[in-house]
Protein backbone atom coordinates (compact mmCIF):
# COMPACT_ATOMS: atom_id res chain seq x y z
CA UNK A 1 -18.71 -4.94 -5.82
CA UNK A 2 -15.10 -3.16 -7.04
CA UNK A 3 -14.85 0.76 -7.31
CA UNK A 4 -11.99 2.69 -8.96
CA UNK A 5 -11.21 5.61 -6.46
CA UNK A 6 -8.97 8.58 -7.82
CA UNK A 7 -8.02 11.22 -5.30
CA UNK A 8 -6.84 14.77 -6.08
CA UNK A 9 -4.38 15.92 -4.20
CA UNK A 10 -2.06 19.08 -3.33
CA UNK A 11 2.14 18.78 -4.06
CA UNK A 12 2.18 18.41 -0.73
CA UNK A 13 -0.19 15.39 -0.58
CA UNK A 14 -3.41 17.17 0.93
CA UNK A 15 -6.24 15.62 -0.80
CA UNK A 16 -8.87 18.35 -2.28
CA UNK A 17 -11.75 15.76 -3.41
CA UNK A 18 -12.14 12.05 -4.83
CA UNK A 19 -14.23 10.29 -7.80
CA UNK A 20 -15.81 6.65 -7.95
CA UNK A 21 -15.80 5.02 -10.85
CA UNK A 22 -17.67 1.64 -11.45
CA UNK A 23 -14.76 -1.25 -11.09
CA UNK A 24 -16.41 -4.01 -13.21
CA UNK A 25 -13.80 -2.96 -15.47
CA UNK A 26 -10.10 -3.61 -16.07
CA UNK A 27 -8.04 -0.38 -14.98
CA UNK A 28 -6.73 -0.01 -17.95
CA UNK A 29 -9.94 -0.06 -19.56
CA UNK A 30 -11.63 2.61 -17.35
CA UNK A 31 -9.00 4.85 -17.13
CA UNK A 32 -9.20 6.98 -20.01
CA UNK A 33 -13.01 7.67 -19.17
CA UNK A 34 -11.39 8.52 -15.71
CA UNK A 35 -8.90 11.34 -16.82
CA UNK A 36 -11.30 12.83 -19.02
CA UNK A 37 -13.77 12.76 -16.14
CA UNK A 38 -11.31 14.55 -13.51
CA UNK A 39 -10.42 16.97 -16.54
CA UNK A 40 -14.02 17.75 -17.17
CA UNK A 41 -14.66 18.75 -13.12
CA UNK A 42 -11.08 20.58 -12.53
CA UNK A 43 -9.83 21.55 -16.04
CA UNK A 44 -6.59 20.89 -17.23
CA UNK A 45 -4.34 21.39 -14.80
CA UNK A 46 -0.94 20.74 -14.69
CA UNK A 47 -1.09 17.90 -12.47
CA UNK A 48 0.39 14.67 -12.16
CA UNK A 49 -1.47 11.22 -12.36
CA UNK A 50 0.59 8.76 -10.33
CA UNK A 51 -0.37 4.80 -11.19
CA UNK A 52 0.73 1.80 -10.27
CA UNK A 53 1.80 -0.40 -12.76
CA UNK A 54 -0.65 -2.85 -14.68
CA UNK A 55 -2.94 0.28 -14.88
CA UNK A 56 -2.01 2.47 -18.02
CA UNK A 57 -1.63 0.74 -21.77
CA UNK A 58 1.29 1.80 -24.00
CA UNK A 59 -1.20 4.03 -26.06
CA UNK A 60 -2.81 5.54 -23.05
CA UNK A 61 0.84 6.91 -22.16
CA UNK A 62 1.86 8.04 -25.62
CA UNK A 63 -2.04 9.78 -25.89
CA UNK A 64 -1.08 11.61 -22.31
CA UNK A 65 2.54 12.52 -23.52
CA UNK A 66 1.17 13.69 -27.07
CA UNK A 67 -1.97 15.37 -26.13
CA UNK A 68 -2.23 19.63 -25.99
CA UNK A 69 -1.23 20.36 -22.80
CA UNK A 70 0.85 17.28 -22.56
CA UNK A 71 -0.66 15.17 -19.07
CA UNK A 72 2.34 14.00 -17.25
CA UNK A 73 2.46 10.65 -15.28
CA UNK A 74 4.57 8.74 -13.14
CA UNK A 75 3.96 4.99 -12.86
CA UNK A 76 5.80 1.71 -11.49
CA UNK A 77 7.42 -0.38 -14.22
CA UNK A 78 7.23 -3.92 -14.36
CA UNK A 79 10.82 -5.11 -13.41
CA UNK A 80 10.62 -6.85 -17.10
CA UNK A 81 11.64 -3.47 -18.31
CA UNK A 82 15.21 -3.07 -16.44
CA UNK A 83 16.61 -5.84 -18.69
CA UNK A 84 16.84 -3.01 -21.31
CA UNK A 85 18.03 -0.59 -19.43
CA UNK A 86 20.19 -2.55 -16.69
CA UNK A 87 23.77 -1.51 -18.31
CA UNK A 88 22.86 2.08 -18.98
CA UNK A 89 21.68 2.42 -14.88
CA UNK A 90 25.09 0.82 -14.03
CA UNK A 91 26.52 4.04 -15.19
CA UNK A 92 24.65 6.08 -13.14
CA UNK A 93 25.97 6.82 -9.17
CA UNK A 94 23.38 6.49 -6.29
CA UNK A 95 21.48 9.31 -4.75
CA UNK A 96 20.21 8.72 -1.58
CA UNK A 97 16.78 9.54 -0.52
CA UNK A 98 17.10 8.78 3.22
CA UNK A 99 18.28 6.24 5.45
CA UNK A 100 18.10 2.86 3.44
CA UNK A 101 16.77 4.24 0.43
CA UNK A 102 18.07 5.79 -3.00
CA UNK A 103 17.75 5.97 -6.55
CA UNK A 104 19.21 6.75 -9.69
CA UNK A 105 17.71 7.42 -13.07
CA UNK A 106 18.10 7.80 -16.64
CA UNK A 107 16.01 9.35 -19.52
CA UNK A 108 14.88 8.12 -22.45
CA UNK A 109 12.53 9.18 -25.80
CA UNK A 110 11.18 12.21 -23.45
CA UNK A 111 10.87 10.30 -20.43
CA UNK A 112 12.69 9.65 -17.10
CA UNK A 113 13.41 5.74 -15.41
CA UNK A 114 13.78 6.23 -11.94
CA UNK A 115 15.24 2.99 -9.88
CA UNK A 116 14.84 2.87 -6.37
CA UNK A 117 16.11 0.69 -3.77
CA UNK A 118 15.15 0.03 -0.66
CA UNK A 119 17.68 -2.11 2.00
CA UNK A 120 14.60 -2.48 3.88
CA UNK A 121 12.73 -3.92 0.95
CA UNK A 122 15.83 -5.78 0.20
CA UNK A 123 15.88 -8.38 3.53
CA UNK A 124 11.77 -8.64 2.73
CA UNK A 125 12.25 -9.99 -0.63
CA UNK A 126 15.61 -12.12 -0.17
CA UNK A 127 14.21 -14.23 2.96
CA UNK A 128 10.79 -14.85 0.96
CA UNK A 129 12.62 -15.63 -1.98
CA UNK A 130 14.47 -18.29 -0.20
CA UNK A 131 11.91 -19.66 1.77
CA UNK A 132 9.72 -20.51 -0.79
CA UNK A 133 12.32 -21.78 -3.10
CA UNK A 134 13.78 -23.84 -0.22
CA UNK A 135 9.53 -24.97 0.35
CA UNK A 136 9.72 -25.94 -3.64
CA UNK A 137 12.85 -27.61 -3.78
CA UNK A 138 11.51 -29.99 -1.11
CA UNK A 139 8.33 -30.42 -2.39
CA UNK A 140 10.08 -31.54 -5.93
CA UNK A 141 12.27 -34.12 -3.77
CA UNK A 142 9.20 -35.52 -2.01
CA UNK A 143 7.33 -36.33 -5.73
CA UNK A 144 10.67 -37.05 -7.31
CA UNK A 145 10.73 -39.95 -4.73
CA UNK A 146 7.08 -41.06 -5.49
CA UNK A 147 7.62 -44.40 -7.11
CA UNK A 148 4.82 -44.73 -9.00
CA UNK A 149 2.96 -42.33 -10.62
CA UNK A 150 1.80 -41.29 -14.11
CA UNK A 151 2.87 -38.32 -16.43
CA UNK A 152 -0.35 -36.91 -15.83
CA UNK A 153 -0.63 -36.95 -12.11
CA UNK A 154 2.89 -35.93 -12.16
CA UNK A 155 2.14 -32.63 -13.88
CA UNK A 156 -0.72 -32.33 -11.21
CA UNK A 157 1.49 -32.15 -8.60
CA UNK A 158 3.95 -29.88 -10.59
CA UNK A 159 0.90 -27.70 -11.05
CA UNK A 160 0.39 -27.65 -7.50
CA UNK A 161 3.84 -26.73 -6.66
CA UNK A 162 3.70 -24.02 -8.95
CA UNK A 163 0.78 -22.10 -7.58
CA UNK A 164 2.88 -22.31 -3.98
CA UNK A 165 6.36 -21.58 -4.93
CA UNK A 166 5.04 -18.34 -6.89
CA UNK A 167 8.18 -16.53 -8.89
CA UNK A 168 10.64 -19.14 -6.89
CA UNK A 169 9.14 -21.46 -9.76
CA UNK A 170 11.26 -19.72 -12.18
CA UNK A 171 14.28 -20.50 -10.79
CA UNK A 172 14.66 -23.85 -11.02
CA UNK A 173 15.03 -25.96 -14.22
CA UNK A 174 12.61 -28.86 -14.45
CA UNK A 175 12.85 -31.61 -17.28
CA UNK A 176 9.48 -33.23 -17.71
CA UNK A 177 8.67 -36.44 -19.61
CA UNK A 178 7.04 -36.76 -23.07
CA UNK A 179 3.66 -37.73 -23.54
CA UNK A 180 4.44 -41.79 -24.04
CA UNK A 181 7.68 -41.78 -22.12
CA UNK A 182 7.24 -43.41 -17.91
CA UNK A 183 8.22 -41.00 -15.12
CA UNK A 184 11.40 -42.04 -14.00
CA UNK A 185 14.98 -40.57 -12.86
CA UNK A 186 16.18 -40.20 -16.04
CA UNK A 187 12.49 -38.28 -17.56
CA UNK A 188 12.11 -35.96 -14.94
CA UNK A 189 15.00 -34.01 -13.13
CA UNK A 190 15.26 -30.75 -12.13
CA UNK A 191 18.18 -28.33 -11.06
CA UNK A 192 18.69 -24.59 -10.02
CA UNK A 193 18.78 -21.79 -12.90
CA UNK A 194 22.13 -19.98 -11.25
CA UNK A 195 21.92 -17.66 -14.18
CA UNK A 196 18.33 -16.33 -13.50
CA UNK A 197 19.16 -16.65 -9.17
CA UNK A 198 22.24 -14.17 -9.17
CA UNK A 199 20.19 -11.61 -11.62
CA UNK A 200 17.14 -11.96 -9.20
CA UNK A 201 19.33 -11.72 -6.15
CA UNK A 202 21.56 -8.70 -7.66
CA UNK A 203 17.64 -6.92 -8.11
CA UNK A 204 16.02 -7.55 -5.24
CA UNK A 205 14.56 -4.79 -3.18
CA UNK A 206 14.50 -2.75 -6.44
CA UNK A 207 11.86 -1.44 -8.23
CA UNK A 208 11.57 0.77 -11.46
CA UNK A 209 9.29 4.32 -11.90
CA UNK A 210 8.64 5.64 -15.42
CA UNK A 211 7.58 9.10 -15.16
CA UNK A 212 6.78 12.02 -17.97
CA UNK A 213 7.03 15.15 -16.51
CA UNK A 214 8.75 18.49 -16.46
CA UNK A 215 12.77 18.48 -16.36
CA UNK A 216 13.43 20.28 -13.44
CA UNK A 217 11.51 17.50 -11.24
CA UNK A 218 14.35 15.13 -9.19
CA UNK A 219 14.44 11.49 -8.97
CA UNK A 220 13.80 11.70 -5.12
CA UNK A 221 10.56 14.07 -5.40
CA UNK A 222 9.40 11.04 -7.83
CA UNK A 223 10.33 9.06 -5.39
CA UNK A 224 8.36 10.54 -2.93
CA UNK A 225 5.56 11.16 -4.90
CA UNK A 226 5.07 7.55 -5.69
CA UNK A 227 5.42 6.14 -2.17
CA UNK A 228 2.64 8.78 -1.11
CA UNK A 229 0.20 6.03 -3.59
CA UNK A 230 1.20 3.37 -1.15
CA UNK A 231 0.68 5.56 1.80
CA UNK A 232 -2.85 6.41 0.83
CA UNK A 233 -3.79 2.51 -0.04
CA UNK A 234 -1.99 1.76 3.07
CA UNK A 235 -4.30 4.39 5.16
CA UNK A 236 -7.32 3.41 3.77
CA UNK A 237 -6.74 0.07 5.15
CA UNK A 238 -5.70 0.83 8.10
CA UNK A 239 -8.21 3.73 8.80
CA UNK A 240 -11.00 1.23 7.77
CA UNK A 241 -9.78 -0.91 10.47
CA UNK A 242 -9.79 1.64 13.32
CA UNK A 243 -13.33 2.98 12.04
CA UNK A 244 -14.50 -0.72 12.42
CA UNK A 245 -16.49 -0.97 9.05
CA UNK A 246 -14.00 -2.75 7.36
CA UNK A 247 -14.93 -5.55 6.05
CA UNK A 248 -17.85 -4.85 5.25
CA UNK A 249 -20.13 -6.27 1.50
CA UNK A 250 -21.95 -3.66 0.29
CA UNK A 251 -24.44 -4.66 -1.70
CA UNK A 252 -26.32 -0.48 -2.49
CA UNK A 253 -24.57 1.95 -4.04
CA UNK A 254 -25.68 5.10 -1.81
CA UNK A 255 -24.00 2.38 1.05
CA UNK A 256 -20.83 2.51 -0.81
CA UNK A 257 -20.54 5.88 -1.68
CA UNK A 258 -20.99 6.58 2.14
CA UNK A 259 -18.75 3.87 3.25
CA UNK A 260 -15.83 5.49 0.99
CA UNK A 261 -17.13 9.29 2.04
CA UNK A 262 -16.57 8.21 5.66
CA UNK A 263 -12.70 6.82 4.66
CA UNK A 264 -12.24 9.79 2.70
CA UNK A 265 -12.82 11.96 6.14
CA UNK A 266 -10.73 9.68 8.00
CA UNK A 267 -7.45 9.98 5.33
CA UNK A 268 -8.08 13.82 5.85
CA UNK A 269 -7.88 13.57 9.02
CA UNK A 270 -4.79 11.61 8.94
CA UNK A 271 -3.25 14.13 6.32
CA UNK A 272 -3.64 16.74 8.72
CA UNK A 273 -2.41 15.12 11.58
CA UNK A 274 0.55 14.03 9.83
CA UNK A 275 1.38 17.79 8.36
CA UNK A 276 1.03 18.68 12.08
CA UNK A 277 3.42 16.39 13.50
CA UNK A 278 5.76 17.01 10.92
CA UNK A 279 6.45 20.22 11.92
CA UNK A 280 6.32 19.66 16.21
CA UNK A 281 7.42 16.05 16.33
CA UNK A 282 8.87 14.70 13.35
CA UNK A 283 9.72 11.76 14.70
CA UNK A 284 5.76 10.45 15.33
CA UNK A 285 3.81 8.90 13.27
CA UNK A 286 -0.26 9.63 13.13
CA UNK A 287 -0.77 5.58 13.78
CA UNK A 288 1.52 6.22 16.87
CA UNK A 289 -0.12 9.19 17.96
CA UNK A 290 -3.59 7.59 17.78
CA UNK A 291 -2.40 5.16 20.23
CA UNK A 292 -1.21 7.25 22.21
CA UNK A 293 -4.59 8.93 22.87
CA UNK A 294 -6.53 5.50 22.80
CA UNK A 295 -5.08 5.32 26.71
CA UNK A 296 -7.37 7.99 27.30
CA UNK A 297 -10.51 6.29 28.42
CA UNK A 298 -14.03 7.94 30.06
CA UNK A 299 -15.88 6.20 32.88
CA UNK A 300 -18.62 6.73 35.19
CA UNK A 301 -18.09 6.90 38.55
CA UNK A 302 -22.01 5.63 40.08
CA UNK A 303 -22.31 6.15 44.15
CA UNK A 304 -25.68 5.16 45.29
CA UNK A 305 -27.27 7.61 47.71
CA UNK A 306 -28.25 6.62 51.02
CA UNK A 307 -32.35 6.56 51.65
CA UNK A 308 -32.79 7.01 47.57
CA UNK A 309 -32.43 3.50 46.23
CA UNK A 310 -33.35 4.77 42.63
CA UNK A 311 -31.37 7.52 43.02
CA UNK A 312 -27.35 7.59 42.40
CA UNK A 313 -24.50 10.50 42.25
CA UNK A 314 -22.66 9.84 38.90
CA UNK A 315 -18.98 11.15 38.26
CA UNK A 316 -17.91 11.23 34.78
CA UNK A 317 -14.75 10.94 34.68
CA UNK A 318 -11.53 10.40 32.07
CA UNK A 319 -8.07 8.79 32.73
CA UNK A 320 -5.01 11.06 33.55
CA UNK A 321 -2.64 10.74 30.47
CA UNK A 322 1.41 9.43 31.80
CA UNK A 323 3.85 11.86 30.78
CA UNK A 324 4.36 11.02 27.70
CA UNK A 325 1.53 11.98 26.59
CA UNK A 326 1.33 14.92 28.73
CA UNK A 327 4.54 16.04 26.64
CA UNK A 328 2.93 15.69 23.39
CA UNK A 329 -0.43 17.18 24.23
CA UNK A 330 2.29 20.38 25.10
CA UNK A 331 3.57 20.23 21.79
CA UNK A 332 0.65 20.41 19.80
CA UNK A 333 -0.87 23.35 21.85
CA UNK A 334 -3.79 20.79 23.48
CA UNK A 335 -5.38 21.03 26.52
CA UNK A 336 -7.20 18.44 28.13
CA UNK A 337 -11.29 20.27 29.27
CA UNK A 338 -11.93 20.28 33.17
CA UNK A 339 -13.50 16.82 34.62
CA UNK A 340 -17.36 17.13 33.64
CA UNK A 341 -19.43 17.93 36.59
CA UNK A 342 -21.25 15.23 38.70
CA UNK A 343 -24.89 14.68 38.28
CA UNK A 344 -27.52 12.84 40.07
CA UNK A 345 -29.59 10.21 38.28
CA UNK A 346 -32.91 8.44 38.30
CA UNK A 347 -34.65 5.73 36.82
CA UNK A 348 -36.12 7.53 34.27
CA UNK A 349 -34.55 10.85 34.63
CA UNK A 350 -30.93 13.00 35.24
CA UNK A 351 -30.55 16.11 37.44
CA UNK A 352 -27.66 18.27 37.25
């Protein structure tokens, strides 16, 4: 079973509460039950509903920009969009958002096109990109070389190729035969779309945000704003992992709204510890920090005592964190409790 989770959050990304929404929908088909929903429990506020793309229709955005008080958005673009707007960007200088990421933007009819690039995101994209269209290129050499085969097993194995090389596939020109016409060297050839490779390799690592909201908001708050929806899909992940109930197939709904309850603690949690750090150690990460206490670990110490078989003197005891750790328990104004105290157990009972 699918849920639609919305989250309600601060400027500064502290989250205030969350609704479920039945996911047997499309997004964009649920989504307009879903703003009126939050709008019905919080009011209109003037918040902002950040989206990722694929989720909002056309007339969903121009209802939200039209409606009394306007509702202002901010939601990735398909890169499909930049074609129109390529040569007006190209205008437009950099800005620089930190290390290995800026962004420049541009309005238009009311709204603002932020695009963002990331050098990071740029090596990700450029070594995938070539090694799956250096994966399809061989594969079309290896059925190119099949002697004999027919046009319809040949557009099998084209089919297959397809579903591998993913948008590589694009990239290459491929001349298929007609219906009645043999496969041969002359009926099917293919060759490299240059054209389409130095516009995918002059984009990659970008990506374009479409946002409606006021004027005085800057292209790198959107910027932030946005990455803080990857964040929070990222955490949930992650935090699912570390709470060990992920994965896990509900099949109740009071199971499912207590298995996202639970996550919804955890990202708290997270938020928190992040705001903390920012301020002490800005350099640490709440993942990092995690770890770092995970080298804490409790034991029992058991000594059996002499004459009392049943009997043994038990020493709770946790590990002594290195100095590393020691450091950042100083900065965030923790203290480790005193050793517990030693206590004699039985069979069946414990003494103090």
């Amino acid at each position: 079973m699918q849920v639609v989770i919305g989250l309600v959050l601060t400027s500064d990304g502290y989250p205030l509460a969350y609704e479920v929404m039945a996911g047997n929908t499309q997004d964009k088909q649920s989504l307009r039950g879903f703003l009126d929903k939050i709008e019905g429990l919080y009011g209109k506020a003037r918040r902002t509903w950040v989206m990722d793309r694929g989720i909002p229709t056309e007339e969903l955005l121009e209802q939200m920009r039209t409606s009394d008080p306007p509702v202002h958005y901010l939601v990735g673009t398909p890169k499909g969009r930049l074609n129109k707007y390529e040569k007006r960007f190209l205008k437009e200088d950099w800005q620089q958002v930190r290390q290995g990421v800026e962004v420049k933007e541009i309005k238009e009819s009311g709204e603002l096109y932020v695009l963002a690039r990331s050098a990071q995101r740029v090596n990700k994209e450029r070594a995938m990109r070539r090694q799956r269209l250096k994966r399809l290129w061989k594969r079309l050499q290896q059925i190119k070389e099949i002697k004999q085969q027919t046009r319809d097993e040949l557009l099998m194995r084209l089919g297959a190729a397809k579903k591998q090389a993913g948008r590589a596939w694009w990239l290459v020109e491929i001349q298929t035969p007609e219906s009645k016409d043999p496969v041969n060297q002359k009926t099917f050839s293919f060759k490299l779309n240059t054209r389409k490779l130095r516009r995918t390799f002059r984009r990659e690592g970008q990506y374009l945000l479409r946002a409606f909201v006021p004027d005085k908001v800057p292209a790198r708050q959107l910027w932030k704003q946005y990455m803080g929806l990857t964040e929070i899909e990222e955490s949930f992940k992650t935090l699912k992992g570390d709470l060990s109930i992920r994965p896990i197939h509900h099949q109740l709904e009071k199971r499912i709204e207590a298995h996202i309850f639970i996550s919804f603690l955890s990202y708290c949690l997270h938020v928190a510890l992040r705001g903390k750090l920012r301020n002490l150690a800005g350099g640490l990460t709440p993942r990092a920090v995690l770890e770092k206490f995970a080298t804490i670990q409790m034991l029992d110490v058991c000594f059996p005592i002499k004459g009392r078989e049943n009997r043994r003197l038990v020493m709770p005891r946790y590990t002594q964190p290195d100095k590393d750790l020691k450091l950042l328990l100083a900065r965030m104004g923790m203290e480790l409790p005193e050793q517990p105290p030693p206590r004699i157990e039985t069979d069946k009972s414990v003494e103090i």
